[in-house]
Structure formats: structure tokens, C-alpha cells
PDB file of N, CA and C in Angstrom:
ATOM      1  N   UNK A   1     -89.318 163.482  73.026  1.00  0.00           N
ATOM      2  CA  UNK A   1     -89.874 164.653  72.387  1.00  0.00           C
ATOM      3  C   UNK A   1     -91.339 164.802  72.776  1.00  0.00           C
ATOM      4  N   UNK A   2     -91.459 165.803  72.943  1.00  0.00           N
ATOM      5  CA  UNK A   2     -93.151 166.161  73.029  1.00  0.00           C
ATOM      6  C   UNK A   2     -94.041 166.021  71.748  1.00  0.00           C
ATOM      7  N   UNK A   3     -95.181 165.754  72.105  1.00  0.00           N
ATOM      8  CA  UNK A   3     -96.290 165.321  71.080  1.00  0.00           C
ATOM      9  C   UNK A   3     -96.394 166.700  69.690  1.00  0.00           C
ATOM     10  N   UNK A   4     -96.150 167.820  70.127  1.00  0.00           N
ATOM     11  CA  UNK A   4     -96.092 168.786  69.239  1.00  0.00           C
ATOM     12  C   UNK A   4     -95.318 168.768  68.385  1.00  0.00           C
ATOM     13  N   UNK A   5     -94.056 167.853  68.636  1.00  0.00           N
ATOM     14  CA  UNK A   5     -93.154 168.043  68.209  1.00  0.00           C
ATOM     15  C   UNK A   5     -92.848 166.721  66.565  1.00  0.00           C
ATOM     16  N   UNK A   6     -93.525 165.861  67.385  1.00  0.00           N
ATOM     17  CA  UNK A   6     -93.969 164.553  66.549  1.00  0.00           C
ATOM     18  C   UNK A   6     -94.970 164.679  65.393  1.00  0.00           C
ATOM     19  N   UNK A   7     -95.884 165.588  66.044  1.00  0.00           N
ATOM     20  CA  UNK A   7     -96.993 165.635  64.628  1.00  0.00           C
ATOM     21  C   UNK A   7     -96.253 166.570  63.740  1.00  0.00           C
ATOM     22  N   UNK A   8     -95.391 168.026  63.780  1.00  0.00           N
ATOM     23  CA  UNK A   8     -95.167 168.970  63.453  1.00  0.00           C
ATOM     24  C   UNK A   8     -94.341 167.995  62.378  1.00  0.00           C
ATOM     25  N   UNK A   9     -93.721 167.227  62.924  1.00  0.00           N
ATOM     26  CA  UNK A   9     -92.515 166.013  62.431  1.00  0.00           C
ATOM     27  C   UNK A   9     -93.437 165.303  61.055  1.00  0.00           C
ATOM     28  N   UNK A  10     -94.414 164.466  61.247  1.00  0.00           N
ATOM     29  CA  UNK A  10     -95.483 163.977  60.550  1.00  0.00           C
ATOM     30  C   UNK A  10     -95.655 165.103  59.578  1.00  0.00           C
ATOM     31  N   UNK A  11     -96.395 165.904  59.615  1.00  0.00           N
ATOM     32  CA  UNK A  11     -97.027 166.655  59.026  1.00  0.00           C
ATOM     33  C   UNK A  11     -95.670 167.494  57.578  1.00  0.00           C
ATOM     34  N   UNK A  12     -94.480 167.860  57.708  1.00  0.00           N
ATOM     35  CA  UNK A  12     -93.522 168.262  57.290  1.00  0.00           C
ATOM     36  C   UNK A  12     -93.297 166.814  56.379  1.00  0.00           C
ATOM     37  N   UNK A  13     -93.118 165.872  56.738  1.00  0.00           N
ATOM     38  CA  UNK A  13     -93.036 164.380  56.163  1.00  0.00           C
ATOM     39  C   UNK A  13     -93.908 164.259  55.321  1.00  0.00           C
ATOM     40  N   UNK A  14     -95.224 164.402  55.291  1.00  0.00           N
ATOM     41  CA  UNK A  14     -96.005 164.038  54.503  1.00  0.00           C
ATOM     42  C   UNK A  14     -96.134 165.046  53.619  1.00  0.00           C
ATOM     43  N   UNK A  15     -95.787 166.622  53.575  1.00  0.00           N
ATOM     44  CA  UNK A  15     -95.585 167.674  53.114  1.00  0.00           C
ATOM     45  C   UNK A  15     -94.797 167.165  51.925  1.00  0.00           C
ATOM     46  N   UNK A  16     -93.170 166.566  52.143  1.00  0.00           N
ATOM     47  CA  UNK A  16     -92.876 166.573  51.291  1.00  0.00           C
ATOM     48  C   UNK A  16     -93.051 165.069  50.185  1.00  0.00           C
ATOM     49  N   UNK A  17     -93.575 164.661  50.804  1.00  0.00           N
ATOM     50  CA  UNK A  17     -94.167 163.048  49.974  1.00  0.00           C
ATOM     51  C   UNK A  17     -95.462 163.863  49.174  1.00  0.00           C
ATOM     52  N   UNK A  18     -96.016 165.014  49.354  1.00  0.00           N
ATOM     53  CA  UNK A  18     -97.140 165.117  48.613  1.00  0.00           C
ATOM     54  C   UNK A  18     -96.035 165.641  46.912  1.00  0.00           C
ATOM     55  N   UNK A  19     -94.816 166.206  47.268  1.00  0.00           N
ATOM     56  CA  UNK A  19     -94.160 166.549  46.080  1.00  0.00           C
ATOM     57  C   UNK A  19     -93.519 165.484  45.029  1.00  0.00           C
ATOM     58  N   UNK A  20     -93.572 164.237  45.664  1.00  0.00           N
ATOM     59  CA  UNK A  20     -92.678 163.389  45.077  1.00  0.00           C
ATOM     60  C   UNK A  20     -94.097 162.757  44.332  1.00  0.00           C
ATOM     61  N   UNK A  21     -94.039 163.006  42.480  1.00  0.00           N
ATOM     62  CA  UNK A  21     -94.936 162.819  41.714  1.00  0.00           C
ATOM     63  C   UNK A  21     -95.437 161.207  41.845  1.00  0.00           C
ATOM     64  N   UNK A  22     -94.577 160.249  42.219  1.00  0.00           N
ATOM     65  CA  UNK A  22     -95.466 158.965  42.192  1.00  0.00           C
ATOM     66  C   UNK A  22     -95.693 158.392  43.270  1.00  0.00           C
ATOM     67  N   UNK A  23     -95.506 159.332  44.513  1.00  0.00           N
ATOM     68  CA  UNK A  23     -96.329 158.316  45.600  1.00  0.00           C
ATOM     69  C   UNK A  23     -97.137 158.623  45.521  1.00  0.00           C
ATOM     70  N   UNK A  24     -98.037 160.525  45.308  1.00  0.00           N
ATOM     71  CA  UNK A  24    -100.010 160.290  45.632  1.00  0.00           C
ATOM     72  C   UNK A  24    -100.428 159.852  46.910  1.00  0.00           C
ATOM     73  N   UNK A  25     -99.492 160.953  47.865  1.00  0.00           N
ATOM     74  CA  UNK A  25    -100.526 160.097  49.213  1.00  0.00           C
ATOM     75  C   UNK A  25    -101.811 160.813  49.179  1.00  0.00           C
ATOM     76  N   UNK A  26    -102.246 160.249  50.118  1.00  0.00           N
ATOM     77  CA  UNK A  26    -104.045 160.995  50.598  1.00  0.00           C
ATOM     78  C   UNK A  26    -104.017 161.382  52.171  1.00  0.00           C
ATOM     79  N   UNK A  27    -104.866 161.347  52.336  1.00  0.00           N
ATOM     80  CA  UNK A  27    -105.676 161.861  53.951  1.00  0.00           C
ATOM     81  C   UNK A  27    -105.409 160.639  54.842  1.00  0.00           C
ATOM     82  N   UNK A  28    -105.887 159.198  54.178  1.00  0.00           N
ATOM     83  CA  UNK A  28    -105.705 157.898  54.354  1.00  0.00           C
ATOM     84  C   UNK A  28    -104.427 157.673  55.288  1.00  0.00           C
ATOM     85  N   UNK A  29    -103.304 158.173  54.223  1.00  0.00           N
ATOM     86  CA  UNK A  29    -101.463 158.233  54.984  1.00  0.00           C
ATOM     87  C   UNK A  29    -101.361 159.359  55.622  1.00  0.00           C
ATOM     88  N   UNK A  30    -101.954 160.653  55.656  1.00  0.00           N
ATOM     89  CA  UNK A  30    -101.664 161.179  56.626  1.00  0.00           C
ATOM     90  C   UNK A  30    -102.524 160.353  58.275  1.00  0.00           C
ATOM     91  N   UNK A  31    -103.478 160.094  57.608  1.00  0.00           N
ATOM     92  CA  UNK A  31    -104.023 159.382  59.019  1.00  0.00           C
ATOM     93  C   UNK A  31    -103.204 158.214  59.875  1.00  0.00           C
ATOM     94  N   UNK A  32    -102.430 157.567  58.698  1.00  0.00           N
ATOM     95  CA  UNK A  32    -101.551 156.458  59.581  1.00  0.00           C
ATOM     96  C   UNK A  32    -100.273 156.966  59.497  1.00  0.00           C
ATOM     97  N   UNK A  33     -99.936 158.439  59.245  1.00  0.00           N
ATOM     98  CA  UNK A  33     -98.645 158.591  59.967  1.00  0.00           C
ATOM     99  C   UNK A  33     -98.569 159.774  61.046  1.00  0.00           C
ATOM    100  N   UNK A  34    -100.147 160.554  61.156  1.00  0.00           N
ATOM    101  CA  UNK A  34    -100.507 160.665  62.480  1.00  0.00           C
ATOM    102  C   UNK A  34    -100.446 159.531  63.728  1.00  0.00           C
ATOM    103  N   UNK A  35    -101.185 159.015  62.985  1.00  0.00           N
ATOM    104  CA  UNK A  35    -101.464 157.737  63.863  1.00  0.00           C
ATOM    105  C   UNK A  35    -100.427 156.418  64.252  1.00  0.00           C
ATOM    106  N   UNK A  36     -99.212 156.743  63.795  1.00  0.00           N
ATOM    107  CA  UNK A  36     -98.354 155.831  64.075  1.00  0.00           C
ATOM    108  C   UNK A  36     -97.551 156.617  65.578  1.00  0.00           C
ATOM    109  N   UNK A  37     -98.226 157.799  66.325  1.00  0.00           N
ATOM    110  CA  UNK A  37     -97.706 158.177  67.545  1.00  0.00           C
ATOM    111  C   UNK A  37     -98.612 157.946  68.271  1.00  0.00           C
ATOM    112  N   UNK A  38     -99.487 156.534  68.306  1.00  0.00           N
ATOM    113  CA  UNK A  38    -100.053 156.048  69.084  1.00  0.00           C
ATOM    114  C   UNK A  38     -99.321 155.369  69.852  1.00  0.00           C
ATOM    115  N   UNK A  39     -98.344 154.657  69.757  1.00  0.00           N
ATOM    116  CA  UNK A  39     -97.137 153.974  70.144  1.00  0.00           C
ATOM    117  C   UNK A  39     -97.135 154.740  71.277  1.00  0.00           C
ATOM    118  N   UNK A  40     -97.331 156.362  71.877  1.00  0.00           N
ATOM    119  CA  UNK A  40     -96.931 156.720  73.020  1.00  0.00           C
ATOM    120  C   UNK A  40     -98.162 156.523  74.070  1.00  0.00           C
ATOM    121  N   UNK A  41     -98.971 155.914  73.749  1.00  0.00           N
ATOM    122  CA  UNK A  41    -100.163 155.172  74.828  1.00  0.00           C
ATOM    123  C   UNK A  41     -99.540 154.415  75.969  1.00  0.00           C
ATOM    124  N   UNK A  42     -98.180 153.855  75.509  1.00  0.00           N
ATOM    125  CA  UNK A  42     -97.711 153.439  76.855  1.00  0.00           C
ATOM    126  C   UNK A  42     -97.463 153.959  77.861  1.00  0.00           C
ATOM    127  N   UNK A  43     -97.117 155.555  77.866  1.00  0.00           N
ATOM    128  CA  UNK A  43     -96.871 156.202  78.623  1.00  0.00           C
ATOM    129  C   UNK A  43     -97.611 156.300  79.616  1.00  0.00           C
ATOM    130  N   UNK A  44     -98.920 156.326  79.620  1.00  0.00           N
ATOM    131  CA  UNK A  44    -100.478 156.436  80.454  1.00  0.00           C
ATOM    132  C   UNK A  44    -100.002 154.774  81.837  1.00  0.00           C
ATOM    133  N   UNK A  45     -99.145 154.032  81.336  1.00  0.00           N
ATOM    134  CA  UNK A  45     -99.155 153.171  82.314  1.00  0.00           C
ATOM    135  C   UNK A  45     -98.223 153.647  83.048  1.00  0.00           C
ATOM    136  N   UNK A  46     -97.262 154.300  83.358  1.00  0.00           N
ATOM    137  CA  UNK A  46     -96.310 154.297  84.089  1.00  0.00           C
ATOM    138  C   UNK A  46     -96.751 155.881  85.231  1.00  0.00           C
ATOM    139  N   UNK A  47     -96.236 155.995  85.582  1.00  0.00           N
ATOM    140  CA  UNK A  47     -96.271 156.888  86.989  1.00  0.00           C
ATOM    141  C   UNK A  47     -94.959 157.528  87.145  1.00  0.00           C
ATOM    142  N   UNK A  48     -94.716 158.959  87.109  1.00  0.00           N
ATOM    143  CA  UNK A  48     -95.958 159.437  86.749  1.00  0.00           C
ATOM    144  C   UNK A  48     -95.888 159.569  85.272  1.00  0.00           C
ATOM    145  N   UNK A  49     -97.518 159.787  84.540  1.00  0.00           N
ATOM    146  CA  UNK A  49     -97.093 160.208  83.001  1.00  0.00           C
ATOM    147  C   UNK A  49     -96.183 160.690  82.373  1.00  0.00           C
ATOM    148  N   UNK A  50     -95.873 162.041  82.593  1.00  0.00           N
ATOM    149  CA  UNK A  50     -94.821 162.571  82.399  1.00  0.00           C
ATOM    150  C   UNK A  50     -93.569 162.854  82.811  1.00  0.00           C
ATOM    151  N   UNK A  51     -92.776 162.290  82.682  1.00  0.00           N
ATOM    152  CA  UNK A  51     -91.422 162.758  83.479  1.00  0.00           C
ATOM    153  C   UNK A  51     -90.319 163.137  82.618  1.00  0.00           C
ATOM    154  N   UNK A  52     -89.862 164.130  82.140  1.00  0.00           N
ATOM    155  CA  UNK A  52     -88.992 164.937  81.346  1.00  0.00           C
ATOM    156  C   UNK A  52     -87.515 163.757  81.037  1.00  0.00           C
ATOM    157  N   UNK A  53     -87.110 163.814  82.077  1.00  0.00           N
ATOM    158  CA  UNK A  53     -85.994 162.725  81.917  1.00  0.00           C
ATOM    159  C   UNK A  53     -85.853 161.221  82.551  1.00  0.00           C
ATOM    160  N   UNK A  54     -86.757 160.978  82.161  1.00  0.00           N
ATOM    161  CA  UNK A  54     -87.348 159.358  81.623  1.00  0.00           C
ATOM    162  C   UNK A  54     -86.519 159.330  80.436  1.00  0.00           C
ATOM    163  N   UNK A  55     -85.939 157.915  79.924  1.00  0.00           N
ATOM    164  CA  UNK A  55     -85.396 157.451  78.860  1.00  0.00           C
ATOM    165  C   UNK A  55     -86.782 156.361  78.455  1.00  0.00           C
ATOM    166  N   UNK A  56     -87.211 156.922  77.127  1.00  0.00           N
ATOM    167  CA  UNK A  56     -88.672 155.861  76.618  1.00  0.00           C
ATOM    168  C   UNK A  56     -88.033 154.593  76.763  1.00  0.00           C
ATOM    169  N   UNK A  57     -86.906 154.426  76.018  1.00  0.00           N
ATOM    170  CA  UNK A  57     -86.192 153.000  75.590  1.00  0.00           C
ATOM    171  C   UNK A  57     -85.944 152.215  76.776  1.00  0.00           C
ATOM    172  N   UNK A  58     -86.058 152.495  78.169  1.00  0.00           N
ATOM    173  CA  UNK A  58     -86.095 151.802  78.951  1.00  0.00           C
ATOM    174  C   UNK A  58     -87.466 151.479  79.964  1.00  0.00           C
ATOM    175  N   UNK A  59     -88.215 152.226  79.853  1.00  0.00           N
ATOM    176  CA  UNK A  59     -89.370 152.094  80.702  1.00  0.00           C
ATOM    177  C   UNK A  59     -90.873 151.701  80.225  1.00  0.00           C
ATOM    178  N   UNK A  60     -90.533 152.600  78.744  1.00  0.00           N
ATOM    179  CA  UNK A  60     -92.236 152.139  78.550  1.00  0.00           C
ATOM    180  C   UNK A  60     -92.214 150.947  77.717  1.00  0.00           C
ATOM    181  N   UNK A  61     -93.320 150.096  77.748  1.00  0.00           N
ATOM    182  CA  UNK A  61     -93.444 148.741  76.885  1.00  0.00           C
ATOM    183  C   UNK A  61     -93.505 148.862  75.321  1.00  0.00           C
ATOM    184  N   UNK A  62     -94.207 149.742  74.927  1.00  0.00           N
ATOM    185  CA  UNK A  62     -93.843 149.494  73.394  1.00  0.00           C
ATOM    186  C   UNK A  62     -92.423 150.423  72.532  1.00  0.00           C
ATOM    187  N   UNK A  63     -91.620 151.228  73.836  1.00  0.00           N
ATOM    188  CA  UNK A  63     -90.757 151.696  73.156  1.00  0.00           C
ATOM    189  C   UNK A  63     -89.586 150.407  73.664  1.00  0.00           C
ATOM    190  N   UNK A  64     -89.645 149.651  74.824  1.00  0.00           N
ATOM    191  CA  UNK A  64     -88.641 148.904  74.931  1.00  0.00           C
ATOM    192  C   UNK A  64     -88.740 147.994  73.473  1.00  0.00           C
ATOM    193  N   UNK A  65     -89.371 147.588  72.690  1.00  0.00           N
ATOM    194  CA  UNK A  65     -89.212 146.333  71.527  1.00  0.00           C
ATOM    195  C   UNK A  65     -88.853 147.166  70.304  1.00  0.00           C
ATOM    196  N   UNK A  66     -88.021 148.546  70.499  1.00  0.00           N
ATOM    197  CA  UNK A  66     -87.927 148.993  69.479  1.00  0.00           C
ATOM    198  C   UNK A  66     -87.302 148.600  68.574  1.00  0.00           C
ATOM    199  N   UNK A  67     -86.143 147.438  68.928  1.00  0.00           N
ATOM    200  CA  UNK A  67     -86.102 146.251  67.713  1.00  0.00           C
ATOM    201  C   UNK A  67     -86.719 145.887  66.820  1.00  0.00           C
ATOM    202  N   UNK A  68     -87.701 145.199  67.467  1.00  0.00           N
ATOM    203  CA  UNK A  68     -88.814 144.619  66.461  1.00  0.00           C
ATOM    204  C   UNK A  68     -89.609 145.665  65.645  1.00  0.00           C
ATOM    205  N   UNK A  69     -90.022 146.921  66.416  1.00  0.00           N
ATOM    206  CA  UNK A  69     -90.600 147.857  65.674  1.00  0.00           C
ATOM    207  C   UNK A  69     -89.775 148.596  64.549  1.00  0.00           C
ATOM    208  N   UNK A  70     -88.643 148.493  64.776  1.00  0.00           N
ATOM    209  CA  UNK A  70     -87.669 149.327  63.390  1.00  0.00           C
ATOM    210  C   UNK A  70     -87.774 148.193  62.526  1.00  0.00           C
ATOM    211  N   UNK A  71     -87.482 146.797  63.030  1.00  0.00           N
ATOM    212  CA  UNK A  71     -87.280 145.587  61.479  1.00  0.00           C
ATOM    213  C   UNK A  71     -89.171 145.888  60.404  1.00  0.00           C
ATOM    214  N   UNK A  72     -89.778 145.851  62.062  1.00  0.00           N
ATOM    215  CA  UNK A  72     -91.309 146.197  60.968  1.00  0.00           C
ATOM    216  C   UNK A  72     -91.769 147.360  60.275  1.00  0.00           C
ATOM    217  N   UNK A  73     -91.282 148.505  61.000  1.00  0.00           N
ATOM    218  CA  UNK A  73     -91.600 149.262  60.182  1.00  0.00           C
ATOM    219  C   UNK A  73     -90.672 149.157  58.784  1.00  0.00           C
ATOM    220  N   UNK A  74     -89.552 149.151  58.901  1.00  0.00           N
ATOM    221  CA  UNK A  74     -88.747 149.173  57.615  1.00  0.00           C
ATOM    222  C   UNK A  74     -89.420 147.888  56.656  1.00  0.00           C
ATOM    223  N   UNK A  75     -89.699 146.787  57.210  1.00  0.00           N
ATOM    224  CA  UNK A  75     -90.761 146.117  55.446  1.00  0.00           C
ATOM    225  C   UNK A  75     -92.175 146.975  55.677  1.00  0.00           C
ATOM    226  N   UNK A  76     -92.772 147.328  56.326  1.00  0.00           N
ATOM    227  CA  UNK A  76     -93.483 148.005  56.189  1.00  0.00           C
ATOM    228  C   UNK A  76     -93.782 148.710  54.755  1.00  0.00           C
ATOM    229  N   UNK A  77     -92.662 149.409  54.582  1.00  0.00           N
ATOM    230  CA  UNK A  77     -91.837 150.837  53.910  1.00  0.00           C
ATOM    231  C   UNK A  77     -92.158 150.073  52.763  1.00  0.00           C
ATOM    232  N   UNK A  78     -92.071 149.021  51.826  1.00  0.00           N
ATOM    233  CA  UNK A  78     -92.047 148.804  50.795  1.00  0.00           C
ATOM    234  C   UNK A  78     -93.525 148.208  50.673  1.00  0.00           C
ATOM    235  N   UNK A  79     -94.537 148.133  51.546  1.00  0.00           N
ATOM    236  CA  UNK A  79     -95.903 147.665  51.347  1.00  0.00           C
ATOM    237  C   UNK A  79     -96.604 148.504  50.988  1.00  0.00           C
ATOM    238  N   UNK A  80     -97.210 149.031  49.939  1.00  0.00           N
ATOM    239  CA  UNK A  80     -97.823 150.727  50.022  1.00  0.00           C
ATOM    240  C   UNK A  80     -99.128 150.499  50.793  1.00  0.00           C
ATOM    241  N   UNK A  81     -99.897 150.246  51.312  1.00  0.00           N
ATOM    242  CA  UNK A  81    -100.762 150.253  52.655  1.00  0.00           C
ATOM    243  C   UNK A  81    -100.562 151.057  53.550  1.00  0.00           C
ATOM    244  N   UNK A  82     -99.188 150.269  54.137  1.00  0.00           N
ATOM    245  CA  UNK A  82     -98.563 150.519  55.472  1.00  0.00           C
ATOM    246  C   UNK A  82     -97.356 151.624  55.612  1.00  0.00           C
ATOM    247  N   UNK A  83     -97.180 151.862  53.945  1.00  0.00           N
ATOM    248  CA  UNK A  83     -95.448 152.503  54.013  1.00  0.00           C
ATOM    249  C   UNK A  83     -95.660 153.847  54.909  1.00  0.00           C
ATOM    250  N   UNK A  84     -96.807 154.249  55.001  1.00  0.00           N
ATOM    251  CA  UNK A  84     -96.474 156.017  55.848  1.00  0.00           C
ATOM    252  C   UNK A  84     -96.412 155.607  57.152  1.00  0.00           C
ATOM    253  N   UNK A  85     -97.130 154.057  57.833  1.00  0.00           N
ATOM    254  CA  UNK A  85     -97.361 153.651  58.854  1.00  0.00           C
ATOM    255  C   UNK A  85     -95.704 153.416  59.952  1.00  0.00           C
ATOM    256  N   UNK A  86     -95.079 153.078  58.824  1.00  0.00           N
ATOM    257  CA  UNK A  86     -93.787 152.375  58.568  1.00  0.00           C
ATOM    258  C   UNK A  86     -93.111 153.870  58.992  1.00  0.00           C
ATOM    259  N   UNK A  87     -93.256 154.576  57.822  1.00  0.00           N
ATOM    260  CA  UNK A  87     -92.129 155.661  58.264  1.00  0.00           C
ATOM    261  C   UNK A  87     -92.334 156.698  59.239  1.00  0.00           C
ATOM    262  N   UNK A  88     -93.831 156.922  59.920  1.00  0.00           N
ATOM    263  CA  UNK A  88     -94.197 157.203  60.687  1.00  0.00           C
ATOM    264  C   UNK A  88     -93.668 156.939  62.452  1.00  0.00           C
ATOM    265  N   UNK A  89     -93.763 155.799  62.251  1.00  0.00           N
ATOM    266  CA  UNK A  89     -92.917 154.923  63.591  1.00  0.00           C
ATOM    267  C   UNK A  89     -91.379 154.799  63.278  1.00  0.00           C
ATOM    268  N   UNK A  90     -90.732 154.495  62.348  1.00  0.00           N
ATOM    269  CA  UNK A  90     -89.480 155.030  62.373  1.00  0.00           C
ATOM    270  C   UNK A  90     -88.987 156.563  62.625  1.00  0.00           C
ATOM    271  N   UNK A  91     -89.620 157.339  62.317  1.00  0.00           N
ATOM    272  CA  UNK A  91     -89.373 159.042  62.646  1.00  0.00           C
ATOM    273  C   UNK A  91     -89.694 159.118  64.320  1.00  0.00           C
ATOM    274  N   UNK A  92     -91.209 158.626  64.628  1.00  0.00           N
ATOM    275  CA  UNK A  92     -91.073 158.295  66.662  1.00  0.00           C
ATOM    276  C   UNK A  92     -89.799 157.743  66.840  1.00  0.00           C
ATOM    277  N   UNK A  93     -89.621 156.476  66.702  1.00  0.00           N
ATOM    278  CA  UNK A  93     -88.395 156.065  67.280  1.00  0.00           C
ATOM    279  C   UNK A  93     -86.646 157.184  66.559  1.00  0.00           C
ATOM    280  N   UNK A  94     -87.202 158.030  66.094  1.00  0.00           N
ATOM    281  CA  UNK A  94     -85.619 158.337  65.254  1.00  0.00           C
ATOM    282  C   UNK A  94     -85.684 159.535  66.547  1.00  0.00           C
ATOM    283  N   UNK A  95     -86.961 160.517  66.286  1.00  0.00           N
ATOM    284  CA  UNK A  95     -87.130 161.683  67.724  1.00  0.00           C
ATOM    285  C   UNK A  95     -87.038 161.632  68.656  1.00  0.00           C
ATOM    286  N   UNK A  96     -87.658 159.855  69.386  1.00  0.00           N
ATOM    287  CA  UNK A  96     -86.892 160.094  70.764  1.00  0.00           C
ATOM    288  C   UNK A  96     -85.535 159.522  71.115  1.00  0.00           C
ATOM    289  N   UNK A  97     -85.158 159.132  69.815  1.00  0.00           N
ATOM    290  CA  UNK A  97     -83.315 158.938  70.083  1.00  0.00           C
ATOM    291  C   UNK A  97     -82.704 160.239  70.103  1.00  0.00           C
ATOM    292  N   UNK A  98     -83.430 160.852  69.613  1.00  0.00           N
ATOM    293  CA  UNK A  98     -82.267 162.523  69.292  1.00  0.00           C
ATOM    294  C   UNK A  98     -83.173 163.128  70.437  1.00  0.00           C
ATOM    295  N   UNK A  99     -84.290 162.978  71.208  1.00  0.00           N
ATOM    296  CA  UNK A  99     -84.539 163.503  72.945  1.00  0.00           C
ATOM    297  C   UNK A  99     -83.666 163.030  73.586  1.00  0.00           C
ATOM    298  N   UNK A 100     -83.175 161.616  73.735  1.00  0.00           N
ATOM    299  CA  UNK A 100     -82.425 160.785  74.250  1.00  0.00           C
ATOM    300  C   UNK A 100     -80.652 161.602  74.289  1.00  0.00           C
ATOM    301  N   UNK A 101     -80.289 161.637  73.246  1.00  0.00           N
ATOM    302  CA  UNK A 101     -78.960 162.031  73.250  1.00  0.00           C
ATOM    303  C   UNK A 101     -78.937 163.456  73.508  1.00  0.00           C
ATOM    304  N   UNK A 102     -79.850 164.093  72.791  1.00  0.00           N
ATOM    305  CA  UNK A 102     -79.713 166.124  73.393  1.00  0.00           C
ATOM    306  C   UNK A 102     -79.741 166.485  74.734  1.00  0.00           C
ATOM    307  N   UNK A 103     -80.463 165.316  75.373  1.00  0.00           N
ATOM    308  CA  UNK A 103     -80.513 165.330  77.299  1.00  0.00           C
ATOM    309  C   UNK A 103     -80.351 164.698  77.739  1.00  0.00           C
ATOM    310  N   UNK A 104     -79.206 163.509  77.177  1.00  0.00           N
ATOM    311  CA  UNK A 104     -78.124 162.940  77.793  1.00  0.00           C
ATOM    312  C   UNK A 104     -78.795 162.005  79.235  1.00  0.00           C
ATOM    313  N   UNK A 105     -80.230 161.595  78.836  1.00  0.00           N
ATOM    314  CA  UNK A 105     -81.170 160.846  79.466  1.00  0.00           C
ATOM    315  C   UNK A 105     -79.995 159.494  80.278  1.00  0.00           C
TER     316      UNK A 105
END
């Protein structure tokens, strides 16, 4: 998915967490669930940057451990610190599975 598509993603997310009366996020969680599509910095290493049908899950380095990144973000999810951080990077990894399967990468 494209970056527009990720924040638009974020931003709708945190939209509706501002309705749910006892989480109270702030600016704070929107900042770390902006900021949890830093994860696509890997991209800058590979050649070329952009390539439409590239599969992330195989080429770039921090989307290949997306193992480890779904077990962390999910305890994440119950730390309130980290929880937007958490669901932030689970929604990256959930968008470019559904880039992945819509173009049959």
C-alpha cells in the first residue's frame, strides 16, 4: 500500500479510539501510530525504492520478521504506552497483506 494510504488508515483508527470513553488517547498515540509506518524505512535500502510489485514480505528487512513484529505488537496492545504503537504496526502489516493478495504479488 502506499504511504497515503497507511496514514489515512492511522488517522480513521485513532478517530475511532477517540470515541471509545476509556481509552483517552492524545496527540502522544497519534504520534506513535503515525509513527509506527516507520517500519517502511527499509525500503530506502533496496533498489529500486519503489517497485509496485515487489512483495514487502520477501525483500525488505523489517517486513521479512513480520513474525516477531505481530507477537510484539500484539503484547504491545495490552501495555498502554505502546498499545497505539502495537496496533499501529499490526494495521502496516494487516495493509500490506491485503496489497499483497489484491495484486496477487
Amino acid at each position: 500500500m502506499t504511504t497515503p494510504t497507511h496514514l489515512i488508515s492511522d488517522l480513521a483508527v485513532f478517530i475511532i479510539f477517540i470515541n471509545i470513553p476509556n481509552v483517552l488517547p492524545n496527540y502522544t498515540d497519534l504520534t506513535s501510530l503515525v509513527g509506527s509506518n516507520l517500519i517502511d524505512l527499509d525500503h530506502l535500502l533496496s533498489k529500486p525504492i519503489y517497485h509496485p510489485k515487489r512483495n514487502p514480505f520477501k525483500t525488505h528487512f523489517f517486513h521479512k520478521q513480520w513474525i516477531t513484529i505481530t507477537i510484539l505488537s500484539i503484547l504491545s496492545v495490552f501495555f498502554r504506552p505502546t498499545m497505539f504503537l502495537g496496533i499501529g504496526l499490526l494495521l502496516h502489516l494487516f495493509l500490506d497483506y491485503i496489497y499483497i493478495v489484491r495484486e496477487k504479488v
